[in-house]
C-alpha atoms as a PDB file:
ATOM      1  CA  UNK A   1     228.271  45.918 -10.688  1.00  0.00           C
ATOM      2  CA  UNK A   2     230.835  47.628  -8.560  1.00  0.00           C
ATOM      3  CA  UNK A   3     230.768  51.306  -9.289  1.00  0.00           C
ATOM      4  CA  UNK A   4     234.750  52.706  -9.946  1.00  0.00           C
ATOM      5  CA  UNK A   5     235.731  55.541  -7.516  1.00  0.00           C
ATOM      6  CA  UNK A   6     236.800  58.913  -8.990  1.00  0.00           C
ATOM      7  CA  UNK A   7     239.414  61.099  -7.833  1.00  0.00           C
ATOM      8  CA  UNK A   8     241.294  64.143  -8.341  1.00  0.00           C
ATOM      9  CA  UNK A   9     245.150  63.400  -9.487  1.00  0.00           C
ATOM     10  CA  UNK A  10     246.131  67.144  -9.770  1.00  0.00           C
ATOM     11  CA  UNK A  11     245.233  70.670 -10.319  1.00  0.00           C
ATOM     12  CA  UNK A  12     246.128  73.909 -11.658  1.00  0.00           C
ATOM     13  CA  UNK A  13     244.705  77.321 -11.309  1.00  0.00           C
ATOM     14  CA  UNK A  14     245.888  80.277 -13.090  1.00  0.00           C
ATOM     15  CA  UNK A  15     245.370  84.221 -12.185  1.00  0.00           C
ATOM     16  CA  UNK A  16     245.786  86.892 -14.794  1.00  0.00           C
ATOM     17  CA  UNK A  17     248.820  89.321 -14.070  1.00  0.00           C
ATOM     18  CA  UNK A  18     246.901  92.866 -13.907  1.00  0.00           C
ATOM     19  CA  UNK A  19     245.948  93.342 -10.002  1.00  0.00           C
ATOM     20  CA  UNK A  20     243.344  96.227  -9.381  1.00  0.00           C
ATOM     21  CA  UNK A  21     243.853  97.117  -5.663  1.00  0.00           C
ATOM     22  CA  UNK A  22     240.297  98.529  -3.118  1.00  0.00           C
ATOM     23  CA  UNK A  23     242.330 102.078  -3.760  1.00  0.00           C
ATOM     24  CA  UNK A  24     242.145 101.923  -7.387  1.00  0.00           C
ATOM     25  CA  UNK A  25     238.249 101.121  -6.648  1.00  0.00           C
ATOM     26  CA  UNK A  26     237.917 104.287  -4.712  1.00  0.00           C
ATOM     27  CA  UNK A  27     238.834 106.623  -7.962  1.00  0.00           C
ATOM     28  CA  UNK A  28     236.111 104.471  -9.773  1.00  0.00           C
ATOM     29  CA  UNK A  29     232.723 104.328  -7.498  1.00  0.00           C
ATOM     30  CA  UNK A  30     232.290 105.919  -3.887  1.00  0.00           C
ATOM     31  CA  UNK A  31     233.768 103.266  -1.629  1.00  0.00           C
ATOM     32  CA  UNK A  32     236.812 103.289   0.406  1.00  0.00           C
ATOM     33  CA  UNK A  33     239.208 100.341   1.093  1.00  0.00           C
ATOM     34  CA  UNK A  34     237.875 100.402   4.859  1.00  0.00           C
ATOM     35  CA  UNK A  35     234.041  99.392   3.449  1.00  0.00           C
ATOM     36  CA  UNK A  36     235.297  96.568   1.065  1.00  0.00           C
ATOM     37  CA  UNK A  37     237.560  95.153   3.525  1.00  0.00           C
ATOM     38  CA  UNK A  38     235.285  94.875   6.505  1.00  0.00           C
ATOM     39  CA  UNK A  39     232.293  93.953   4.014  1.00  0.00           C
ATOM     40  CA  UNK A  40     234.446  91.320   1.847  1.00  0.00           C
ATOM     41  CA  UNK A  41     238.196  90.816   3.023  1.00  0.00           C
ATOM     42  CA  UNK A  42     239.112  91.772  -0.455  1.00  0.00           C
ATOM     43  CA  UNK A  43     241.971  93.487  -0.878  1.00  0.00           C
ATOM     44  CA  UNK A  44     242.950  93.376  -4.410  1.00  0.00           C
ATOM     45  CA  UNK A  45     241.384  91.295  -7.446  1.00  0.00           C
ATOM     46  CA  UNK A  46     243.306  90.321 -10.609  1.00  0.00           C
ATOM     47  CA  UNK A  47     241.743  91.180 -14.099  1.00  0.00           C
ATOM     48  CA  UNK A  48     242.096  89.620 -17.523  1.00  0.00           C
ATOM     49  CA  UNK A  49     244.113  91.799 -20.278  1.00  0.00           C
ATOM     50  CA  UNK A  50     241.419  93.041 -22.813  1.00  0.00           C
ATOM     51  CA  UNK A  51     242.846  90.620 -24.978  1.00  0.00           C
ATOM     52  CA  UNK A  52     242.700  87.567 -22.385  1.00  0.00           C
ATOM     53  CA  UNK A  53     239.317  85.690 -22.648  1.00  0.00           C
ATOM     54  CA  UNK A  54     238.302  82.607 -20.106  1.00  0.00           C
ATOM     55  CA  UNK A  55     239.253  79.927 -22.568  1.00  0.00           C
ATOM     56  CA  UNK A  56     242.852  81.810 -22.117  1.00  0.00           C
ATOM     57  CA  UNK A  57     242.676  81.251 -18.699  1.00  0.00           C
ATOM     58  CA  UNK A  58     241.162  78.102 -18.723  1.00  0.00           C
ATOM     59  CA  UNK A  59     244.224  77.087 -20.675  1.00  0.00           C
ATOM     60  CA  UNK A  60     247.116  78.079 -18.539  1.00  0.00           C
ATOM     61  CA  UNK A  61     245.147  76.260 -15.086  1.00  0.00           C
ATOM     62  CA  UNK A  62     244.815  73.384 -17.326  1.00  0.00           C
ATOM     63  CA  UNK A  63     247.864  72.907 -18.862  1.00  0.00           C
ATOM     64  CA  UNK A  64     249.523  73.722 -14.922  1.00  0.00           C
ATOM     65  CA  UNK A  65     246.785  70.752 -13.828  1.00  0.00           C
ATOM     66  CA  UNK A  66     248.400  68.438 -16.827  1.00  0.00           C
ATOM     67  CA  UNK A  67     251.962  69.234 -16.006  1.00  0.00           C
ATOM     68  CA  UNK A  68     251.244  68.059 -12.089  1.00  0.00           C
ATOM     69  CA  UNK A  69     249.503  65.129 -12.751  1.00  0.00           C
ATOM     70  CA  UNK A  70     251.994  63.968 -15.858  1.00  0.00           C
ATOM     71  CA  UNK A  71     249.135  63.423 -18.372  1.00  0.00           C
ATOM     72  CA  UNK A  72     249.372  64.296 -21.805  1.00  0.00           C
ATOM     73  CA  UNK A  73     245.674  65.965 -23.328  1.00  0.00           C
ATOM     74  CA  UNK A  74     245.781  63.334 -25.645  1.00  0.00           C
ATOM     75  CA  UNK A  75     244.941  60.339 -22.609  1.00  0.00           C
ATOM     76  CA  UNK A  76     241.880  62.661 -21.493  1.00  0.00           C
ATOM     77  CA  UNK A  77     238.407  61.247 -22.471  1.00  0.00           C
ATOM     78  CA  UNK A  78     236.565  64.245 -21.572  1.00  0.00           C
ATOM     79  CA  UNK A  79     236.898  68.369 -21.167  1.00  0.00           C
ATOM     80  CA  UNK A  80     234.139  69.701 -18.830  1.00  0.00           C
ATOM     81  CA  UNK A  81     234.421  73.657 -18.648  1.00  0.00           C
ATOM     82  CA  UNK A  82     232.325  75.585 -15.926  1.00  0.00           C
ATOM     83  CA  UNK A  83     231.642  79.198 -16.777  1.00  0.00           C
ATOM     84  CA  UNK A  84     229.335  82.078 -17.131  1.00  0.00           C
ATOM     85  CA  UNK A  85     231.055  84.164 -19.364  1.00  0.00           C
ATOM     86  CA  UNK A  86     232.258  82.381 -22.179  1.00  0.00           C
ATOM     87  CA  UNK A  87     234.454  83.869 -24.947  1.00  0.00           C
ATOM     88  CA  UNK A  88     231.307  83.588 -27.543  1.00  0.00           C
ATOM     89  CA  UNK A  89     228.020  82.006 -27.617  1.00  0.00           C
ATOM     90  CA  UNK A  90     229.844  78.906 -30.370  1.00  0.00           C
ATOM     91  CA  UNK A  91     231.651  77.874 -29.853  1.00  0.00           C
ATOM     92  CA  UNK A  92     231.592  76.384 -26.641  1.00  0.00           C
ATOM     93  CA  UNK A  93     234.508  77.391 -24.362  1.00  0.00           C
ATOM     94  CA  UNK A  94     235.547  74.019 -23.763  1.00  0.00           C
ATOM     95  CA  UNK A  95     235.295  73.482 -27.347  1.00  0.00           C
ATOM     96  CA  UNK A  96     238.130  76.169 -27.641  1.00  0.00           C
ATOM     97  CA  UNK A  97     240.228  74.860 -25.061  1.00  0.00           C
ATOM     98  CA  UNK A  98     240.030  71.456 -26.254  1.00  0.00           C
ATOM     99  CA  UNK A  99     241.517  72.937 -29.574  1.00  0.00           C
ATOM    100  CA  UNK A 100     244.615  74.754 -27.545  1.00  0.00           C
ATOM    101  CA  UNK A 101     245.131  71.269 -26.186  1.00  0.00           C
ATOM    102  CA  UNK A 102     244.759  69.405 -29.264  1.00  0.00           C
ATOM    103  CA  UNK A 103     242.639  66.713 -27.747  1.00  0.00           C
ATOM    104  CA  UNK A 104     240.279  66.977 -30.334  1.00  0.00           C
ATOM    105  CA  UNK A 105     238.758  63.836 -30.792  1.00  0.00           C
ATOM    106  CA  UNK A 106     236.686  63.547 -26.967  1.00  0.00           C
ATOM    107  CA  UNK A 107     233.742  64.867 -26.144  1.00  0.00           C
ATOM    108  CA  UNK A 108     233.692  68.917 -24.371  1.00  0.00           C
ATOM    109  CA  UNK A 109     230.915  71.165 -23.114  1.00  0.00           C
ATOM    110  CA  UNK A 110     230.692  73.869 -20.611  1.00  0.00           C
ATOM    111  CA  UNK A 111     228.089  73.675 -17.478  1.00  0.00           C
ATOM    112  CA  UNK A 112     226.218  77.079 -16.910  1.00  0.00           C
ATOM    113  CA  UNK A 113     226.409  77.181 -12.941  1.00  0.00           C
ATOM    114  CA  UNK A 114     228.044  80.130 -11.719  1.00  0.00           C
ATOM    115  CA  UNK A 115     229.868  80.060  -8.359  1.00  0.00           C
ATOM    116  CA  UNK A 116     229.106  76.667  -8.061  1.00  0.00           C
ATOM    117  CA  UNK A 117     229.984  75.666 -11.718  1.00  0.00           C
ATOM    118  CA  UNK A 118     232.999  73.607 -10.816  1.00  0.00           C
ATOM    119  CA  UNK A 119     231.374  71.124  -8.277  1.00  0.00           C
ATOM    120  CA  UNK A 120     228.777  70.705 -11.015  1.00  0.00           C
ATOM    121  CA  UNK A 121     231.467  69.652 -13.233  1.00  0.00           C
ATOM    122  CA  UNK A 122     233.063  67.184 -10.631  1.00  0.00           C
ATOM    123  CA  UNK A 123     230.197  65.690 -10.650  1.00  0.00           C
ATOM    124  CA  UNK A 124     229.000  65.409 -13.985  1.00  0.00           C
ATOM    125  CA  UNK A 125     232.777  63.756 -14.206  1.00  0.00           C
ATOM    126  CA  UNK A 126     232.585  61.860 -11.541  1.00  0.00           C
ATOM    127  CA  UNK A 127     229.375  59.891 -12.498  1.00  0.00           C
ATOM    128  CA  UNK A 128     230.799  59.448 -16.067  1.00  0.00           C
ATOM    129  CA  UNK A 129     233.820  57.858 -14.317  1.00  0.00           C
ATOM    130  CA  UNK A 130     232.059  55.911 -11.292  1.00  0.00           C
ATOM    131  CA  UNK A 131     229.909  54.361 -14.579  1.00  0.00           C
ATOM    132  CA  UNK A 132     232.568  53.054 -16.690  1.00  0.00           C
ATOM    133  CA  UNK A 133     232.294  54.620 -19.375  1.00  0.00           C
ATOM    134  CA  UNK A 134     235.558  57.194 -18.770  1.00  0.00           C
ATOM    135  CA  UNK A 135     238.939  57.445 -17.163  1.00  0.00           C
ATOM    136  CA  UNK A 136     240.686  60.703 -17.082  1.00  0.00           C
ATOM    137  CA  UNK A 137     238.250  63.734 -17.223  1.00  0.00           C
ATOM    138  CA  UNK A 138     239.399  67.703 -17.268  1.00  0.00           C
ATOM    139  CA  UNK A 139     236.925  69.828 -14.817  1.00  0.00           C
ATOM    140  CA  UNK A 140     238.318  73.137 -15.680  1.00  0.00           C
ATOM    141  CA  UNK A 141     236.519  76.577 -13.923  1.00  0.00           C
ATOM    142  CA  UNK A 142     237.096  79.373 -16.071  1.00  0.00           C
ATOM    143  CA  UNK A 143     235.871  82.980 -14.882  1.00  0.00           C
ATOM    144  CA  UNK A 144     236.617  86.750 -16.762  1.00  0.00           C
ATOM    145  CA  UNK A 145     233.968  88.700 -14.684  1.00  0.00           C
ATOM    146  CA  UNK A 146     235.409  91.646 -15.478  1.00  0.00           C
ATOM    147  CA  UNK A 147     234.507  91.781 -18.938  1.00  0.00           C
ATOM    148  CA  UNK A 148     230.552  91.439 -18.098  1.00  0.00           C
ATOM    149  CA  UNK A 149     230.458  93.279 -14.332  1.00  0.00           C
ATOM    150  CA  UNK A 150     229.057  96.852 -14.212  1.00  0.00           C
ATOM    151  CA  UNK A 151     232.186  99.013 -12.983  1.00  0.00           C
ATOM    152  CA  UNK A 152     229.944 102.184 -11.445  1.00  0.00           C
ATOM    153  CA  UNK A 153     228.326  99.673  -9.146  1.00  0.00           C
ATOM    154  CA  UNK A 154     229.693  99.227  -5.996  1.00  0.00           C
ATOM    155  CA  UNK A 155     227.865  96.380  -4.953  1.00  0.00           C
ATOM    156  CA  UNK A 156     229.430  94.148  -7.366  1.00  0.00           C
ATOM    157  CA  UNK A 157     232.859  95.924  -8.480  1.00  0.00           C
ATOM    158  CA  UNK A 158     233.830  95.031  -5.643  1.00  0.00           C
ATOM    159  CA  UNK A 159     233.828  91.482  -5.525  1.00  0.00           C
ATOM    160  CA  UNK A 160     234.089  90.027  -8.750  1.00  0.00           C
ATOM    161  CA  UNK A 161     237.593  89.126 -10.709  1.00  0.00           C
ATOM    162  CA  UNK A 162     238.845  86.891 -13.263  1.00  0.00           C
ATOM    163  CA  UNK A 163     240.781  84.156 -13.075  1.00  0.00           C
ATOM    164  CA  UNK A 164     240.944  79.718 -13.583  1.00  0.00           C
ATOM    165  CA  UNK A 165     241.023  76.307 -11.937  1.00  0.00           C
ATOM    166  CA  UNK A 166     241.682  72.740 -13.240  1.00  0.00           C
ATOM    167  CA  UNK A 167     241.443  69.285 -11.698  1.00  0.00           C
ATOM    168  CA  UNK A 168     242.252  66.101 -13.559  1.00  0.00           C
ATOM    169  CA  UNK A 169     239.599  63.305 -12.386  1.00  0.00           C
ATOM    170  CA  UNK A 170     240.682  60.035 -12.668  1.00  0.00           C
ATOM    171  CA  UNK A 171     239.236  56.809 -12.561  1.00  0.00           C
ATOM    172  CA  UNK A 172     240.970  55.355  -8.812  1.00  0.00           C
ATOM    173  CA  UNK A 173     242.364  51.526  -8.800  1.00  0.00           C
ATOM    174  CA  UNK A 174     241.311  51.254  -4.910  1.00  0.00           C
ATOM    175  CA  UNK A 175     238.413  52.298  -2.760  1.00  0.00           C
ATOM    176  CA  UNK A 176     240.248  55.926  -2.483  1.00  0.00           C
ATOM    177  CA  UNK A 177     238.461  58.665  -3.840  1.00  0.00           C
ATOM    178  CA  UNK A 178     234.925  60.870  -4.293  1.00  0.00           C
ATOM    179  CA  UNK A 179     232.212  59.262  -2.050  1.00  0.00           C
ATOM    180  CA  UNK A 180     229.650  61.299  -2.964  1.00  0.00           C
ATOM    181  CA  UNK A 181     228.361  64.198  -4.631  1.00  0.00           C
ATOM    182  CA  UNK A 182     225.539  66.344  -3.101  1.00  0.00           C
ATOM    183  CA  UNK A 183     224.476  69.215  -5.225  1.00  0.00           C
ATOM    184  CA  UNK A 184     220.969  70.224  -3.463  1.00  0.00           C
END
């Protein structure tokens, strides 16, 4: 059995509009904009509304990844949704987001993988694809950091911020596409 190549068709990330700049750090936690820079390159981070949760944000980089690739949610087989802080416990993110899209009848999870969630999701799609046994998969990385970092500490305030990406993985008619996956 020849295995089917996967391959990403499009993408869409999304950032949330409220910026908070290394200056606006330094009237929150002893730092200056000269020790994040050198330390980090970070210059400014955007931040979720209080009202914005990652399944928001997962949203708008998905529906931007849909747009690209001209697929509706309805010829997806599959919603994979990378994230550590998840709007609630249940349900799942992806769950949620499959809801907003009103592709309701596939299957949806999120991974659990941190900085690294995403290529744990392109996996995960790309051996469901490689096998047969689905075409068009949404890897969506959804982060709102901000809601679950500790703002007094420096060490992490610094570096954290919110915001989305989305690839559509399709199933490739030629021998383009993923080769591999190495995840140790």
């Amino acid at each position: 059995m020849k295995l089917r190549r996967a391959k990403i068709i499009s993408t869409g990330s999304y950032i949330p509009e409220k910026v908070v700049t290394n200056a606006d750090l330094e009237k929150m936690v002893e730092t200056s904009d000269e020790w994040i820079s050198t330390r980090t390159g970070i210059k400014k981070r955007h931040i979720a509304r209080d009202d914005e949760a990652a399944s928001d944000l997962a949203y708008m980089a998905s529906v931007r990844a849909l747009e690209k690739g001209g697929i509706s949610p309805d010829e997806l087989d599959m919603i994979i949704v990378a994230t550590i802080t998840p709007d609630m416990l249940f349900p799942a993110t992806a769950c949620i987001l499959q809801d907003r899209l009103g592709a309701r009848k596939i299957p949806a999870f999120d991974l659990e993988a941190a900085c690294s969630g995403f290529l744990y999701g392109l996996s995960v799609a790309n051996q469901f694809i490689s096998t047969g046994v689905y075409r068009t998969i949404l890897v969506v990385a959804a982060e709102a950091l901000s809601k679950i970092i500790d703002w007094e500490d420096r060490n992490t305030c610094v570096i954290f911020a919110d915001g989305a990406g989305a690839a559509i993985v399709k199933a490739s008619d030629d021998d383009s596409g993923i080769i591999s996956c190495y995840l140790g």
